[in-house]
PDB file of N, CA and C in Angstrom:
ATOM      1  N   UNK A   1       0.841  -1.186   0.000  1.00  0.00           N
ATOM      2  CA  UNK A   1       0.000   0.000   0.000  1.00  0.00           C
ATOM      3  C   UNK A   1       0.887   1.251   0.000  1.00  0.00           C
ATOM      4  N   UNK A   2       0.489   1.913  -0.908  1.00  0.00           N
ATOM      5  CA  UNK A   2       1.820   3.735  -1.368  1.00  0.00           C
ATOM      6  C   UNK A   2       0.831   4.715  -0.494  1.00  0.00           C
ATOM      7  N   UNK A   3       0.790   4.823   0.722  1.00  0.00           N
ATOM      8  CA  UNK A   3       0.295   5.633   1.649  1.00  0.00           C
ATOM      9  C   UNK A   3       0.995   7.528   0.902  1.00  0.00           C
ATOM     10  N   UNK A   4       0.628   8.320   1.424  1.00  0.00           N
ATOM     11  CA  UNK A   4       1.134   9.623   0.682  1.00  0.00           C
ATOM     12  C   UNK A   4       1.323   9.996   2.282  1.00  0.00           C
ATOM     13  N   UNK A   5       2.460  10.462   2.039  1.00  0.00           N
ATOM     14  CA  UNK A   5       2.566  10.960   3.607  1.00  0.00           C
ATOM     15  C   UNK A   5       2.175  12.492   4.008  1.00  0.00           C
ATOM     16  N   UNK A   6       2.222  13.016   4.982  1.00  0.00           N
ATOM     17  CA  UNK A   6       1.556  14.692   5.571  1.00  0.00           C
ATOM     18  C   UNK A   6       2.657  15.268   5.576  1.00  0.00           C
ATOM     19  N   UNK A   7       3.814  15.049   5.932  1.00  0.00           N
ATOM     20  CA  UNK A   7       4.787  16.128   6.256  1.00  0.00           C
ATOM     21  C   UNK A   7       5.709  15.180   4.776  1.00  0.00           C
ATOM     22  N   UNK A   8       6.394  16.558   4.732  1.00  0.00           N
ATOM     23  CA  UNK A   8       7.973  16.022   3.898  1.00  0.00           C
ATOM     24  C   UNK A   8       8.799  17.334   4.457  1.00  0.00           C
ATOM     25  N   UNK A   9      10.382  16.306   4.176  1.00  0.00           N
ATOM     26  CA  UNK A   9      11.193  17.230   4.526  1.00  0.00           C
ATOM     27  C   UNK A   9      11.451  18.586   3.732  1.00  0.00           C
ATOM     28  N   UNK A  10      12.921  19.005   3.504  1.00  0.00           N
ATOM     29  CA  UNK A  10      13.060  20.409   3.075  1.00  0.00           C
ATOM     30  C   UNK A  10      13.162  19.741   1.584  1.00  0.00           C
ATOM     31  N   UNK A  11      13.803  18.951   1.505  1.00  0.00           N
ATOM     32  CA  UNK A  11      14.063  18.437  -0.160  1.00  0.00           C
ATOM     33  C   UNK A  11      13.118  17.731  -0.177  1.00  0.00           C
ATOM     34  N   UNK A  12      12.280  16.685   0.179  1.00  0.00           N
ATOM     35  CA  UNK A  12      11.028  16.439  -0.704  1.00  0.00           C
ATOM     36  C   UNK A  12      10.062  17.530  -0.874  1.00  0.00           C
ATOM     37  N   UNK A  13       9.635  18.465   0.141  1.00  0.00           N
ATOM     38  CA  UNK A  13       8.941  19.867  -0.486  1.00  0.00           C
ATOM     39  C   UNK A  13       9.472  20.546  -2.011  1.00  0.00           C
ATOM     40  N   UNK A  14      11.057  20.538  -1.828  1.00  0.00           N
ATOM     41  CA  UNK A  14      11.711  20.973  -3.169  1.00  0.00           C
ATOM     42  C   UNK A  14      11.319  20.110  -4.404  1.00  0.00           C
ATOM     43  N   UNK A  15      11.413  18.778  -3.906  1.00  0.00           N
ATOM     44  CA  UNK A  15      11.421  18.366  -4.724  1.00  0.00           C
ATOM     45  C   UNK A  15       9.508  17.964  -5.830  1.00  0.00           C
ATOM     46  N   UNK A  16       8.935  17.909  -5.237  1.00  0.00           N
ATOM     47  CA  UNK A  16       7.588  18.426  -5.426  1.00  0.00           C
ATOM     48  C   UNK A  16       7.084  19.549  -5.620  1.00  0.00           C
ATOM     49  N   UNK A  17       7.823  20.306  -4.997  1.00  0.00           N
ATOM     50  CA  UNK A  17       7.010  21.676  -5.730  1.00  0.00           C
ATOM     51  C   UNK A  17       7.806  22.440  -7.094  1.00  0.00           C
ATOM     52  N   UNK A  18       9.225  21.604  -7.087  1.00  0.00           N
ATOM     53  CA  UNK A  18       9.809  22.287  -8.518  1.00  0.00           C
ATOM     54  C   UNK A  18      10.147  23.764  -8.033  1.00  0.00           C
ATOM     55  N   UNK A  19      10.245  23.819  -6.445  1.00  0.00           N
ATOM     56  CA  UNK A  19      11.272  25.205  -5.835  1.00  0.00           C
ATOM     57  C   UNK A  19      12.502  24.530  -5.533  1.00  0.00           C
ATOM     58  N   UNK A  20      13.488  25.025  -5.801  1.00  0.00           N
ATOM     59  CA  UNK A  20      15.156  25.190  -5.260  1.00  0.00           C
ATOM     60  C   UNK A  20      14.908  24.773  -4.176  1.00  0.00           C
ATOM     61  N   UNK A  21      16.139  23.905  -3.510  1.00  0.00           N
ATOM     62  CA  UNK A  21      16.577  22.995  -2.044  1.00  0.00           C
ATOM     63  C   UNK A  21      16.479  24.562  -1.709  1.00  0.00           C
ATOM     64  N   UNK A  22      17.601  25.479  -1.957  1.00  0.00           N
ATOM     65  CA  UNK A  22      18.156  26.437  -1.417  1.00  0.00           C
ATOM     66  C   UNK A  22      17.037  27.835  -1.065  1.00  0.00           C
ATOM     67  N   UNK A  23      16.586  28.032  -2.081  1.00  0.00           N
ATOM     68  CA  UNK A  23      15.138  28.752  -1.907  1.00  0.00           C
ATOM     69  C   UNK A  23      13.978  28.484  -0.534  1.00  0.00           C
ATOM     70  N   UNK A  24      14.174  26.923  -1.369  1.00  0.00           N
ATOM     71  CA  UNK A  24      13.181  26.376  -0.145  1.00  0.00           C
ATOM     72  C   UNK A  24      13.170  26.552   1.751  1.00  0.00           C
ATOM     73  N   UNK A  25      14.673  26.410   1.491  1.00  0.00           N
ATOM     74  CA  UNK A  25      15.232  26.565   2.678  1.00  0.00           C
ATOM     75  C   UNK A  25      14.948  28.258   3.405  1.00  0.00           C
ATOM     76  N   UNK A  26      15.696  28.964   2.258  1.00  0.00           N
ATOM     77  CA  UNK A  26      15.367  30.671   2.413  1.00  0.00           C
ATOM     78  C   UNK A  26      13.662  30.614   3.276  1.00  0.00           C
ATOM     79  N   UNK A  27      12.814  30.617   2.090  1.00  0.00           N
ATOM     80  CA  UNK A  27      11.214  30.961   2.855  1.00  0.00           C
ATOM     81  C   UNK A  27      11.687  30.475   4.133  1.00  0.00           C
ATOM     82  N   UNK A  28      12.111  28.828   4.295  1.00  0.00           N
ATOM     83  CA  UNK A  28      11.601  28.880   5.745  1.00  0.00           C
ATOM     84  C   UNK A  28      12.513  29.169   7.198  1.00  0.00           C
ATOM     85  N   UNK A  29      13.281  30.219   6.427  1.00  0.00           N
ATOM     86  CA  UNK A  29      13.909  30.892   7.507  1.00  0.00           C
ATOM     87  C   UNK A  29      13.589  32.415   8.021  1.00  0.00           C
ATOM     88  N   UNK A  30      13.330  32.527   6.215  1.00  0.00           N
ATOM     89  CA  UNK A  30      12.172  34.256   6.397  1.00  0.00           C
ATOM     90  C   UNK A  30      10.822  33.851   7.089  1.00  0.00           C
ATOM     91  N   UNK A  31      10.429  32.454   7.569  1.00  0.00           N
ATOM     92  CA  UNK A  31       9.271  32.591   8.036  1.00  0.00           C
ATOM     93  C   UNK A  31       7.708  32.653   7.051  1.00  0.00           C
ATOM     94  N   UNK A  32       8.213  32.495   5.891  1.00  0.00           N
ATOM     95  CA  UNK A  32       7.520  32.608   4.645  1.00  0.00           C
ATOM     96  C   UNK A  32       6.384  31.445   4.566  1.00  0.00           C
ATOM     97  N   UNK A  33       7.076  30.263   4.997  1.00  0.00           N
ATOM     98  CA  UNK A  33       6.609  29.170   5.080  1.00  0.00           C
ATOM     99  C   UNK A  33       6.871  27.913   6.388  1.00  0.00           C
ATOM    100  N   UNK A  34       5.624  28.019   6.897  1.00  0.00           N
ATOM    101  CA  UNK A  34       5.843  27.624   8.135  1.00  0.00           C
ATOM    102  C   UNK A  34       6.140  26.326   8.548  1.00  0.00           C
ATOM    103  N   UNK A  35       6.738  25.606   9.577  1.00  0.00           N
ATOM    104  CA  UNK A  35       7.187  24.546   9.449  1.00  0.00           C
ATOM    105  C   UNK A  35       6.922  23.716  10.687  1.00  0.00           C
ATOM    106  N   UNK A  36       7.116  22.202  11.022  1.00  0.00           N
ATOM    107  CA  UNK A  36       6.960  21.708  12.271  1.00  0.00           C
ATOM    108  C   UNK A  36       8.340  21.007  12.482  1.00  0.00           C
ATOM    109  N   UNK A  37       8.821  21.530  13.584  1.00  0.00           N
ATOM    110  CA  UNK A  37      10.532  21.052  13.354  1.00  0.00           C
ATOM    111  C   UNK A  37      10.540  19.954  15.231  1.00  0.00           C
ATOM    112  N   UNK A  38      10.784  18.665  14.634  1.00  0.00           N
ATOM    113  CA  UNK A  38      11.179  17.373  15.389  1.00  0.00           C
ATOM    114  C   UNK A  38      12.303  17.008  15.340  1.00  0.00           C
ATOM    115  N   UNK A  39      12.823  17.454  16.659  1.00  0.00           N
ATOM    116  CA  UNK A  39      14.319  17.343  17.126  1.00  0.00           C
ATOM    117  C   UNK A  39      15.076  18.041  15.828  1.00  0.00           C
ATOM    118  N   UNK A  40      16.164  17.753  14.944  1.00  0.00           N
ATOM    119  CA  UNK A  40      17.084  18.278  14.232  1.00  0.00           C
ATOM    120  C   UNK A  40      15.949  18.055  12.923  1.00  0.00           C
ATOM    121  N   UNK A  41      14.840  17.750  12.592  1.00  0.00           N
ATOM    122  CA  UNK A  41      14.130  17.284  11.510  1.00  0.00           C
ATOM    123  C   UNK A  41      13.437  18.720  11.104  1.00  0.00           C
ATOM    124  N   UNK A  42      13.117  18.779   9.941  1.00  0.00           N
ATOM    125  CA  UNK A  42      12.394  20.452   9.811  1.00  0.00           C
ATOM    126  C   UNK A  42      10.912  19.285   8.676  1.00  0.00           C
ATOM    127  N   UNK A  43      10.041  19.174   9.108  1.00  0.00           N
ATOM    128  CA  UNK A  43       8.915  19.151   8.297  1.00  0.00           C
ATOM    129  C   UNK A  43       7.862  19.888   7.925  1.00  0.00           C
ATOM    130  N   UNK A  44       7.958  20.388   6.530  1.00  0.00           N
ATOM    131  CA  UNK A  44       6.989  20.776   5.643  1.00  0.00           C
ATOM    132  C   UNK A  44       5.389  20.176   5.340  1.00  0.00           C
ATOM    133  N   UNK A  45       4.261  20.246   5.958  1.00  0.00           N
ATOM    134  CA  UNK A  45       2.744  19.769   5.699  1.00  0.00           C
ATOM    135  C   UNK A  45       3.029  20.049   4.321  1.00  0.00           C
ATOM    136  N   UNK A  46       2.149  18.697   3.648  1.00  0.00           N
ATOM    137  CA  UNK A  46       1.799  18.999   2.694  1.00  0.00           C
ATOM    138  C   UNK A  46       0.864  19.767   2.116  1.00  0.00           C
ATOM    139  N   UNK A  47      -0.500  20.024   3.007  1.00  0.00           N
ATOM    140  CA  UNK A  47      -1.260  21.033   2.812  1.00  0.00           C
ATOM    141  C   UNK A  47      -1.021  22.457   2.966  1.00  0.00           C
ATOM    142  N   UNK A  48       0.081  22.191   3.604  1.00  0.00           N
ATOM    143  CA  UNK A  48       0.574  24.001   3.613  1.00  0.00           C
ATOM    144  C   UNK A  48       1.515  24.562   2.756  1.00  0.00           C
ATOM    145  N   UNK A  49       2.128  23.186   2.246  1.00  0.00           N
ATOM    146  CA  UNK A  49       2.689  23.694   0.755  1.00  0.00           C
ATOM    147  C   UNK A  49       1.947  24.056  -0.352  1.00  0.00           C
ATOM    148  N   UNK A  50       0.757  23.010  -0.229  1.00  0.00           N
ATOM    149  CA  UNK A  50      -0.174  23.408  -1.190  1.00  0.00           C
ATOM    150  C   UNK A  50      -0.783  24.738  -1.566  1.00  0.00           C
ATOM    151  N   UNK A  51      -0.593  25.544  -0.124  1.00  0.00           N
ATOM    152  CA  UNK A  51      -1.420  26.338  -0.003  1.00  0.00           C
ATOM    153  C   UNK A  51      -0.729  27.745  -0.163  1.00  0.00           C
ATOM    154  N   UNK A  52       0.639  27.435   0.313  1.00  0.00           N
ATOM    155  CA  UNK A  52       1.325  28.236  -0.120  1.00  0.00           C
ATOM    156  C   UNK A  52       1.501  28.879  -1.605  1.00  0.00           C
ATOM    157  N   UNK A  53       1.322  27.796  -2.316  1.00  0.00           N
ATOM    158  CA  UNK A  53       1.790  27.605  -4.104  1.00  0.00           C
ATOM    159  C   UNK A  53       0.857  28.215  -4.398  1.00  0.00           C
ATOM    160  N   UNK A  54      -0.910  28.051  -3.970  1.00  0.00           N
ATOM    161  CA  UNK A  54      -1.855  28.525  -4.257  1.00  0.00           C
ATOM    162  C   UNK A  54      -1.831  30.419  -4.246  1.00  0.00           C
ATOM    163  N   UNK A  55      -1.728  30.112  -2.977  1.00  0.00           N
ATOM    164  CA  UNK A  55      -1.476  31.894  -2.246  1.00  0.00           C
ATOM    165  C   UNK A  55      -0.553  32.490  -3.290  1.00  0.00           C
ATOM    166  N   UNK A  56       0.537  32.035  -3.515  1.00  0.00           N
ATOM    167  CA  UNK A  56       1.800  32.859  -4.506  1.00  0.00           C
ATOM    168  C   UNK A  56       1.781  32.714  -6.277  1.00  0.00           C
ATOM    169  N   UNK A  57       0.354  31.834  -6.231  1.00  0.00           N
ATOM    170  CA  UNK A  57       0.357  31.334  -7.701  1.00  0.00           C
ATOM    171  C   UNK A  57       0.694  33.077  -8.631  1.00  0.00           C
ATOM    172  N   UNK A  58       1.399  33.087  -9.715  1.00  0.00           N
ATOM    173  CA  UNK A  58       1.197  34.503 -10.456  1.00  0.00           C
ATOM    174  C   UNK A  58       2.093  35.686  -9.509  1.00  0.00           C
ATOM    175  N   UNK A  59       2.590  35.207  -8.847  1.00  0.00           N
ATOM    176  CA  UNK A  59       3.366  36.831  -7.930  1.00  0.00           C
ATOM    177  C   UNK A  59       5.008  36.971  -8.439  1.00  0.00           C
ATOM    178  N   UNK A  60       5.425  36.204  -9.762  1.00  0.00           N
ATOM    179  CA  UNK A  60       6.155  36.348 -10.388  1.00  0.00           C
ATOM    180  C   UNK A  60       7.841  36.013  -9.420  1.00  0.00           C
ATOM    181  N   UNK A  61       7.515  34.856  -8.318  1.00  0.00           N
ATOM    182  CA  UNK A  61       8.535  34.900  -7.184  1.00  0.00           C
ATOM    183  C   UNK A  61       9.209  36.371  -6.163  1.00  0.00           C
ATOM    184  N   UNK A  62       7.690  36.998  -5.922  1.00  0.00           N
ATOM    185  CA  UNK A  62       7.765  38.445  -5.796  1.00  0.00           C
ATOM    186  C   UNK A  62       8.245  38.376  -3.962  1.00  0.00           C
ATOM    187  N   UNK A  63       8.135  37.329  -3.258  1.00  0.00           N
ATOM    188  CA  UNK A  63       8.368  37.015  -2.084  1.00  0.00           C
ATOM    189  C   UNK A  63      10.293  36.854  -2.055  1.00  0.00           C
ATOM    190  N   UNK A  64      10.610  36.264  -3.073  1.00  0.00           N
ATOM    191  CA  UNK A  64      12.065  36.051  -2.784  1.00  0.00           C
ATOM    192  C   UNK A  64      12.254  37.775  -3.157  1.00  0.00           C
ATOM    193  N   UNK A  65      12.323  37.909  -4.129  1.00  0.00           N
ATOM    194  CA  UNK A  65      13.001  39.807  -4.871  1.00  0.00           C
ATOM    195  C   UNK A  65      12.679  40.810  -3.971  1.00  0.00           C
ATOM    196  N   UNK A  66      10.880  40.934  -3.121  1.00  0.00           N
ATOM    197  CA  UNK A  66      10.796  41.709  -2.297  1.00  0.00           C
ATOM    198  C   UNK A  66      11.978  41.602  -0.901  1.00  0.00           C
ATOM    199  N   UNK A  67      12.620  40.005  -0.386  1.00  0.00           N
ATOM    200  CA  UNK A  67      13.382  40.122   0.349  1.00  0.00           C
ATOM    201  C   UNK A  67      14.764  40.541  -0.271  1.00  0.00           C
ATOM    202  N   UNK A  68      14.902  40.124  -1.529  1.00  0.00           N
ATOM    203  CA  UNK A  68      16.436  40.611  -1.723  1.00  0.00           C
ATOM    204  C   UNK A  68      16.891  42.608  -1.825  1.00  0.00           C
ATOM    205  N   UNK A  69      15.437  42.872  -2.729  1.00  0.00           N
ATOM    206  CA  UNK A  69      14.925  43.768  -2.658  1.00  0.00           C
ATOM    207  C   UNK A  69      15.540  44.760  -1.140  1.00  0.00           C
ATOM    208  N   UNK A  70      14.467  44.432  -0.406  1.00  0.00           N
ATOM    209  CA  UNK A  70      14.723  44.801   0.803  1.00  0.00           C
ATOM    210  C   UNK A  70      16.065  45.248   1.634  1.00  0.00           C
ATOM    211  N   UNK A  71      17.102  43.689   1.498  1.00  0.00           N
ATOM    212  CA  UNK A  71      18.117  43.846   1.933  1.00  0.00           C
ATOM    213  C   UNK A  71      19.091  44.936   1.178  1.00  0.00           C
ATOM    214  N   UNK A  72      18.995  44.878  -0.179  1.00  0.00           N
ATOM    215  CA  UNK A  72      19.503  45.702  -1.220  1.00  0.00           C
ATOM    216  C   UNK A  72      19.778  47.223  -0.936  1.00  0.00           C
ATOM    217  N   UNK A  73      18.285  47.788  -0.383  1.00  0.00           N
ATOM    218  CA  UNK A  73      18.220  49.097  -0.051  1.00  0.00           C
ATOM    219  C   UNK A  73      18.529  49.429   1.735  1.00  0.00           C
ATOM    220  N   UNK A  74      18.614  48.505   2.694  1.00  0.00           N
ATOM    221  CA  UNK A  74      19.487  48.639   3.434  1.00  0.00           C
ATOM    222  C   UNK A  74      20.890  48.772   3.452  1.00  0.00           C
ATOM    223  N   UNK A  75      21.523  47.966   2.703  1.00  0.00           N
ATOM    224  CA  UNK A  75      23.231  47.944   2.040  1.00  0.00           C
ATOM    225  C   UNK A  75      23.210  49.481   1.771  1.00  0.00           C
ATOM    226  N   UNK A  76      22.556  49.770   0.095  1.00  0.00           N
ATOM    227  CA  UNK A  76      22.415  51.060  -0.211  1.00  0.00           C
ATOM    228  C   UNK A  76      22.690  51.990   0.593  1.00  0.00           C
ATOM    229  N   UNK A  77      21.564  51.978   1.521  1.00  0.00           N
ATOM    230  CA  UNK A  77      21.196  53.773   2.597  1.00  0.00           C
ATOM    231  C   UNK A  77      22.423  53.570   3.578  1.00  0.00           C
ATOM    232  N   UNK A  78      22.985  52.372   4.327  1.00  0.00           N
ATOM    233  CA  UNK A  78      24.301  52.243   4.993  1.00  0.00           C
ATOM    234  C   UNK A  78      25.557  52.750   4.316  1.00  0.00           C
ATOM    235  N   UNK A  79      25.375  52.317   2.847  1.00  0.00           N
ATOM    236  CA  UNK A  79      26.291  52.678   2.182  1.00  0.00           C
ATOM    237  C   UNK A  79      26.640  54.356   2.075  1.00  0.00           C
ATOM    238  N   UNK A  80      25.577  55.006   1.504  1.00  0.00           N
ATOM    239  CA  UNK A  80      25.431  55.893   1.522  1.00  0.00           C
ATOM    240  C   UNK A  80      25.524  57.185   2.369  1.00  0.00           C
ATOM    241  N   UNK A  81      24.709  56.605   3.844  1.00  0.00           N
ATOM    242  CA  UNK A  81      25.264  57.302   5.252  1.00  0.00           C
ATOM    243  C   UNK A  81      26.772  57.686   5.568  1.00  0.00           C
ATOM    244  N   UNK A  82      27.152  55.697   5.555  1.00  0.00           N
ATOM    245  CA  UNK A  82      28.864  55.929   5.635  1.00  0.00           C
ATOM    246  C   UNK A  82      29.730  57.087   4.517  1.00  0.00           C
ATOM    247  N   UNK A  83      29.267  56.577   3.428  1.00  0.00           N
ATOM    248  CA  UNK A  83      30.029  58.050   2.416  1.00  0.00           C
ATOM    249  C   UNK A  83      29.569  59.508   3.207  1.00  0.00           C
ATOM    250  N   UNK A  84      28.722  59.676   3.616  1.00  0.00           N
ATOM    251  CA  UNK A  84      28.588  61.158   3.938  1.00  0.00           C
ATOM    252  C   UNK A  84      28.864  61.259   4.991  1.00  0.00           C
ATOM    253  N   UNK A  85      29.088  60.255   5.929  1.00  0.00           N
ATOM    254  CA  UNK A  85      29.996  60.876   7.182  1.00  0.00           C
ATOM    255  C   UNK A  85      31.279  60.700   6.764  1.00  0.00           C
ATOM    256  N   UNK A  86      31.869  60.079   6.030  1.00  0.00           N
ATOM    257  CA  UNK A  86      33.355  59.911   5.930  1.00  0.00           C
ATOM    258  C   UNK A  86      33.425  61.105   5.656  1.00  0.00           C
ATOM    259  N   UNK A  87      32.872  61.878   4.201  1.00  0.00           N
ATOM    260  CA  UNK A  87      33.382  63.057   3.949  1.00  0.00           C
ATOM    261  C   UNK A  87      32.913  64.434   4.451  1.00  0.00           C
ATOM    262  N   UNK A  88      32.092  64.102   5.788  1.00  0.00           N
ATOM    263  CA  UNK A  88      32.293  65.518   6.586  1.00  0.00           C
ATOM    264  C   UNK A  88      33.489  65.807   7.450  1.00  0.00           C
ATOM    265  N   UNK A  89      33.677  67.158   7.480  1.00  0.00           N
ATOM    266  CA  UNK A  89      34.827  67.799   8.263  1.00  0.00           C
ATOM    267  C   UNK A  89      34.872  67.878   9.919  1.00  0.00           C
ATOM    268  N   UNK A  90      35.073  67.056  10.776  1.00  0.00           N
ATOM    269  CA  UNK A  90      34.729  67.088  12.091  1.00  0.00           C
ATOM    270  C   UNK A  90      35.448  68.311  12.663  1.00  0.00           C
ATOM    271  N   UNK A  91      36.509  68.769  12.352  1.00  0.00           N
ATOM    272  CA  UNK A  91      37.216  69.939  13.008  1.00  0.00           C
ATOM    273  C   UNK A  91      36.801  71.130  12.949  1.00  0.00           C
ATOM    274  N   UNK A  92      35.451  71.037  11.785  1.00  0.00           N
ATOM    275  CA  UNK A  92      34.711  72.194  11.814  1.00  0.00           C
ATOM    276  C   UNK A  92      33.670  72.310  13.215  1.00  0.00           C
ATOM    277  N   UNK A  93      32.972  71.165  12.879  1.00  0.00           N
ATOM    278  CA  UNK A  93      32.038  70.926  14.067  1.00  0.00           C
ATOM    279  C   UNK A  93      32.502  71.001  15.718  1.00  0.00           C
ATOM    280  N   UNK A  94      34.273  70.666  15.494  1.00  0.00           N
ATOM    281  CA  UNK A  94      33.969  70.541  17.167  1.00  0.00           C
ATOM    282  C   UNK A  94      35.268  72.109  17.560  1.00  0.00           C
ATOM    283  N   UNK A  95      35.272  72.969  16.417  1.00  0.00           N
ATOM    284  CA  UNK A  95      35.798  74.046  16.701  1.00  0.00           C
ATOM    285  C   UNK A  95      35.312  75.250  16.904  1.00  0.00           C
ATOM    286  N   UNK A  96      33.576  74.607  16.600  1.00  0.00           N
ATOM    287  CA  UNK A  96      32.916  75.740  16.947  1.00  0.00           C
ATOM    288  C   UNK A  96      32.243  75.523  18.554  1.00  0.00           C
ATOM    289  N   UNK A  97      32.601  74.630  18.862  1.00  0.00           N
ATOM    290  CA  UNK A  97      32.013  74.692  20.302  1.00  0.00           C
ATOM    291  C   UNK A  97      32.932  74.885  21.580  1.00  0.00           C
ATOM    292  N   UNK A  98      34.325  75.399  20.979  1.00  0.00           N
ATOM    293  CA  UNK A  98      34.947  75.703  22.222  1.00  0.00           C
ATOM    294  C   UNK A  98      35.157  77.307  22.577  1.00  0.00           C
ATOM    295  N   UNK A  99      35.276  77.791  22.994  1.00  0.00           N
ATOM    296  CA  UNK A  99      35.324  78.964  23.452  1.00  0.00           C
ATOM    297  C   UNK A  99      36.664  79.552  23.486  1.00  0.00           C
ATOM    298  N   UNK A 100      37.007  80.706  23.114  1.00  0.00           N
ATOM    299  CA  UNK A 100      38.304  81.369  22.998  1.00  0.00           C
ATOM    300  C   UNK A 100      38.420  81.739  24.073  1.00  0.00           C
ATOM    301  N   UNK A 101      39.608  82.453  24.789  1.00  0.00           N
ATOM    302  CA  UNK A 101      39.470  82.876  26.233  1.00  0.00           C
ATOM    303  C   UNK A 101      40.830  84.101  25.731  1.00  0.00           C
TER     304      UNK A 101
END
């Protein structure tokens, strides 16, 4: 008897849904896709994969890009901060606050 089982791991989810081991893994660290984890084991429901696929059907993998996305423009604005403090003049700033005598 070929019973269908409820949970699969991280690679049989991959491997059924035709998402990346590595992807797969991503969602379920962003929390994207929720999981039931037994001792060192991470299991994926199959109905919640299902449902997942359903939910994201057409979003053009807009869940991974919105996170890379995301991280992208943090780098950016850090980046950016750091350049503009590097190239301010501190000896201006802290020469105006002492007092001549």
């Amino acid at each position: 008897m070929n019973a269908i089982k409820m949970g699969m791991t991280i690679e049989e989810a991959a491997e059924t849904s035709g998402i990346g081991r590595n992807t797969m893994r991503k969602l379920v660290d962003w929390g994207k896709l929720p999981v039931l984890k037994v001792g060192r084991k991470t299991i994926i429901r199959r109905d919640t994969l299902e449902r997942f696929m359903t939910v994201n059907q057409g979003r053009k993998g807009s869940i991974i890009y919105s996170h890379i996305c995301h991280s992208f423009l943090i780098t950016t604005f850090c980046y950016i901060v750091l350049r503009v403090f590097s190239s301010l003049d501190f000896s201006l700033m802290r020469s105006r606050g002492k007092h001549k005598q």
